[in-house]
C-alpha atoms as a PDB file:
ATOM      1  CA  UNK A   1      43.018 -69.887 135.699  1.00  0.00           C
ATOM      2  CA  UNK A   2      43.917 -73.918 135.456  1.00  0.00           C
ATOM      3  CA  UNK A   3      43.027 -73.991 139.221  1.00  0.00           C
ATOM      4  CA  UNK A   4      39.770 -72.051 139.002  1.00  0.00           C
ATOM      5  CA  UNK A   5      38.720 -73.778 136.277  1.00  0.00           C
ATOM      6  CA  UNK A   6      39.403 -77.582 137.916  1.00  0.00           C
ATOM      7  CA  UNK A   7      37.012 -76.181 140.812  1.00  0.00           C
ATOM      8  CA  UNK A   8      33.991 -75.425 138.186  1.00  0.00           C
ATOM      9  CA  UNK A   9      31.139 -78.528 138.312  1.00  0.00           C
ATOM     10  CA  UNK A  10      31.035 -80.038 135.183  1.00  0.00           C
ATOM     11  CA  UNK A  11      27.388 -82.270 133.692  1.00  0.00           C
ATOM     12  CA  UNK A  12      27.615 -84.278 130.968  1.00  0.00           C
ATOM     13  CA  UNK A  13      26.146 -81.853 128.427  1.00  0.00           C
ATOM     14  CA  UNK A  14      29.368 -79.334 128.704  1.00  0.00           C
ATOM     15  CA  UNK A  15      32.887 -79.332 128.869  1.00  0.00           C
ATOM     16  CA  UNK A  16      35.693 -76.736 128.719  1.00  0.00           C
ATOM     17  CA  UNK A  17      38.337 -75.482 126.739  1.00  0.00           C
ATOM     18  CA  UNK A  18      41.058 -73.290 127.489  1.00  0.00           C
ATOM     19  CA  UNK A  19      42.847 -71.712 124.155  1.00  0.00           C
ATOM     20  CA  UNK A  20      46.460 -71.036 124.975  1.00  0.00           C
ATOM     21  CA  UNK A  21      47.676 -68.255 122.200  1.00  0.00           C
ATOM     22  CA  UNK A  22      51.000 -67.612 121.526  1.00  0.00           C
ATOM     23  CA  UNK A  23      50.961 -64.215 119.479  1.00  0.00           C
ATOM     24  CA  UNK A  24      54.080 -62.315 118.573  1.00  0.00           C
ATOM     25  CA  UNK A  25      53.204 -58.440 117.477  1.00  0.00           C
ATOM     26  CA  UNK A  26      55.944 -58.573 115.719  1.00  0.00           C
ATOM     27  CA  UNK A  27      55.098 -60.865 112.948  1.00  0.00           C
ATOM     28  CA  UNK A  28      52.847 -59.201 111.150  1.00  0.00           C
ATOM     29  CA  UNK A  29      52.762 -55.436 109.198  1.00  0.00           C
ATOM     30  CA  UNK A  30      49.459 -54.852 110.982  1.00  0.00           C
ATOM     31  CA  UNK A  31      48.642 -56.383 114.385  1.00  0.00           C
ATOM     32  CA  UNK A  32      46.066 -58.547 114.211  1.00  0.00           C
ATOM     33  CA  UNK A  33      45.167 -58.397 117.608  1.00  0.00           C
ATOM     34  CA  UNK A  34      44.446 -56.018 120.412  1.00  0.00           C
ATOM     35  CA  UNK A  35      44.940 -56.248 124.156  1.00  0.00           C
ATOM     36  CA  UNK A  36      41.090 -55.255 125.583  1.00  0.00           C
ATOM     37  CA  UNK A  37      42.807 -55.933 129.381  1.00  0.00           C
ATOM     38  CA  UNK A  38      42.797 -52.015 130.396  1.00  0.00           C
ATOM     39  CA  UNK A  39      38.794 -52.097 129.410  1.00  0.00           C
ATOM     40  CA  UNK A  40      37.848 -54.863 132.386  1.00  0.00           C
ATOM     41  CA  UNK A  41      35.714 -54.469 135.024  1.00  0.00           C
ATOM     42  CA  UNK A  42      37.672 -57.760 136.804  1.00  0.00           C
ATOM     43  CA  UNK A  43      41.503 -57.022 137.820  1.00  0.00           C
ATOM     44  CA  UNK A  44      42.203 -60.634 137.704  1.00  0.00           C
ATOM     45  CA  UNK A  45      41.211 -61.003 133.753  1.00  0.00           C
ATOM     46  CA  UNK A  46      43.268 -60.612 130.797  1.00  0.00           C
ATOM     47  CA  UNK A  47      41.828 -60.478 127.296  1.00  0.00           C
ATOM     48  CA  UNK A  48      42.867 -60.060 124.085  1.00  0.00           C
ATOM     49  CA  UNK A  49      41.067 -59.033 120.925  1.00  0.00           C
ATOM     50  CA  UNK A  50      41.402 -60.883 117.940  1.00  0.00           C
ATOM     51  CA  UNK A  51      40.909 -60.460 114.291  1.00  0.00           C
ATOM     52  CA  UNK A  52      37.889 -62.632 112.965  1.00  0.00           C
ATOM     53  CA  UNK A  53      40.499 -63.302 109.984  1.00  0.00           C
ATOM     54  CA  UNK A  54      43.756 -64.338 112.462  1.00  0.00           C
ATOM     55  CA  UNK A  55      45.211 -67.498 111.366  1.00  0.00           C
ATOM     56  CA  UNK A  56      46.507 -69.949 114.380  1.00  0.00           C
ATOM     57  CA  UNK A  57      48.589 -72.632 113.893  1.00  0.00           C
ATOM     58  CA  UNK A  58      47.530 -75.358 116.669  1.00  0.00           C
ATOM     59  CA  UNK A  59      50.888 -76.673 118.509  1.00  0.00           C
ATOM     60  CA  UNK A  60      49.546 -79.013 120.585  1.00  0.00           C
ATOM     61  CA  UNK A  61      45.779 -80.339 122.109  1.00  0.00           C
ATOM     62  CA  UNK A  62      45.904 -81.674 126.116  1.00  0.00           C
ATOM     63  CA  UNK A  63      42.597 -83.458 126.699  1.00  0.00           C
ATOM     64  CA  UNK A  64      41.981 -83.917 130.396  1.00  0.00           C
ATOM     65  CA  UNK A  65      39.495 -86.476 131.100  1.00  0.00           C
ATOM     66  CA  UNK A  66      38.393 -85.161 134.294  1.00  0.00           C
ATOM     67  CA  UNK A  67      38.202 -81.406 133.609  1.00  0.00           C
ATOM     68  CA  UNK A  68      39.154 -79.257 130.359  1.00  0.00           C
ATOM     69  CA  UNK A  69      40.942 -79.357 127.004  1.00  0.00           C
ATOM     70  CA  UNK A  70      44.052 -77.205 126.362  1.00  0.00           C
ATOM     71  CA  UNK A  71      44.550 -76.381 122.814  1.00  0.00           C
ATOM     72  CA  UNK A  72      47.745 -74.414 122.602  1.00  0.00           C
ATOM     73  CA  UNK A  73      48.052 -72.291 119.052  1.00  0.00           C
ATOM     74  CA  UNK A  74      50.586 -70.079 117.676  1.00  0.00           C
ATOM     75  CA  UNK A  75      49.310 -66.946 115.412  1.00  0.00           C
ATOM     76  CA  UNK A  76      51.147 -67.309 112.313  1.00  0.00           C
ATOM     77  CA  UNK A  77      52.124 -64.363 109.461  1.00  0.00           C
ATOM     78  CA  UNK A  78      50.852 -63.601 106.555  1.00  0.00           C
ATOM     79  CA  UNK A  79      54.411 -63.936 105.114  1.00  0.00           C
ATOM     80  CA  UNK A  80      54.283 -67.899 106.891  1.00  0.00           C
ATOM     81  CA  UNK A  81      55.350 -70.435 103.905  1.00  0.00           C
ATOM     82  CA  UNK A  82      53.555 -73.344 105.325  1.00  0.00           C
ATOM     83  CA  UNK A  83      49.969 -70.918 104.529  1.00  0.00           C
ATOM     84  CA  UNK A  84      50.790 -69.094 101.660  1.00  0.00           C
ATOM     85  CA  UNK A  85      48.631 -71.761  99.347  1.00  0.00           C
ATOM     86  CA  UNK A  86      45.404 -71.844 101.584  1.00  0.00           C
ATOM     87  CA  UNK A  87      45.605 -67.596 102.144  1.00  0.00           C
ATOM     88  CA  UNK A  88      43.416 -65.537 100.333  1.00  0.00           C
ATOM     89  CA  UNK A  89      44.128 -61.790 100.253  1.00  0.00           C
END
């Protein structure tokens, strides 16, 4: 994807972002997310599905000049101590 997207022409008036999502099923009681991949009409694509009320945590942002931003997030638990003040069930 890093490749393809280096290839794209970029103008002045856009500019890319790749979202890197590191999301355990695991964490939560009900998975906030589904995996949409069986439901492409490309081979090549992946995609996930998620809930409009997911929380991310962002891990880390890679700005590239020259081509695209990388913002790399984790999905974080309901249960996560860090967001328990700022949820709102």
């Amino acid at each position: 994807l890093i490749s393809y997207l280096k290839e794209l022409v970029l103008n002045n008036d856009y500019y890319f972002v790749l979202f890197e999502i590191d999301a355990d099923p695991q964490l939560n009681s009900t998975q906030p997310f589904a995996n949409m991949t069986p439901l492409n009409y490309s081979v090549e694509e992946q995609t996930i599905l998620f809930m409009s009320n997911s929380l991310f945590r962002i891990i880390n942002i890679q700005h590239d000049k020259n081509t695209f931003t990388i913002i790399r997030m984790k999905l974080c638990s309901q249960n996560d101590q860090d967001f328990k003040n700022i949820l709102i069930i």
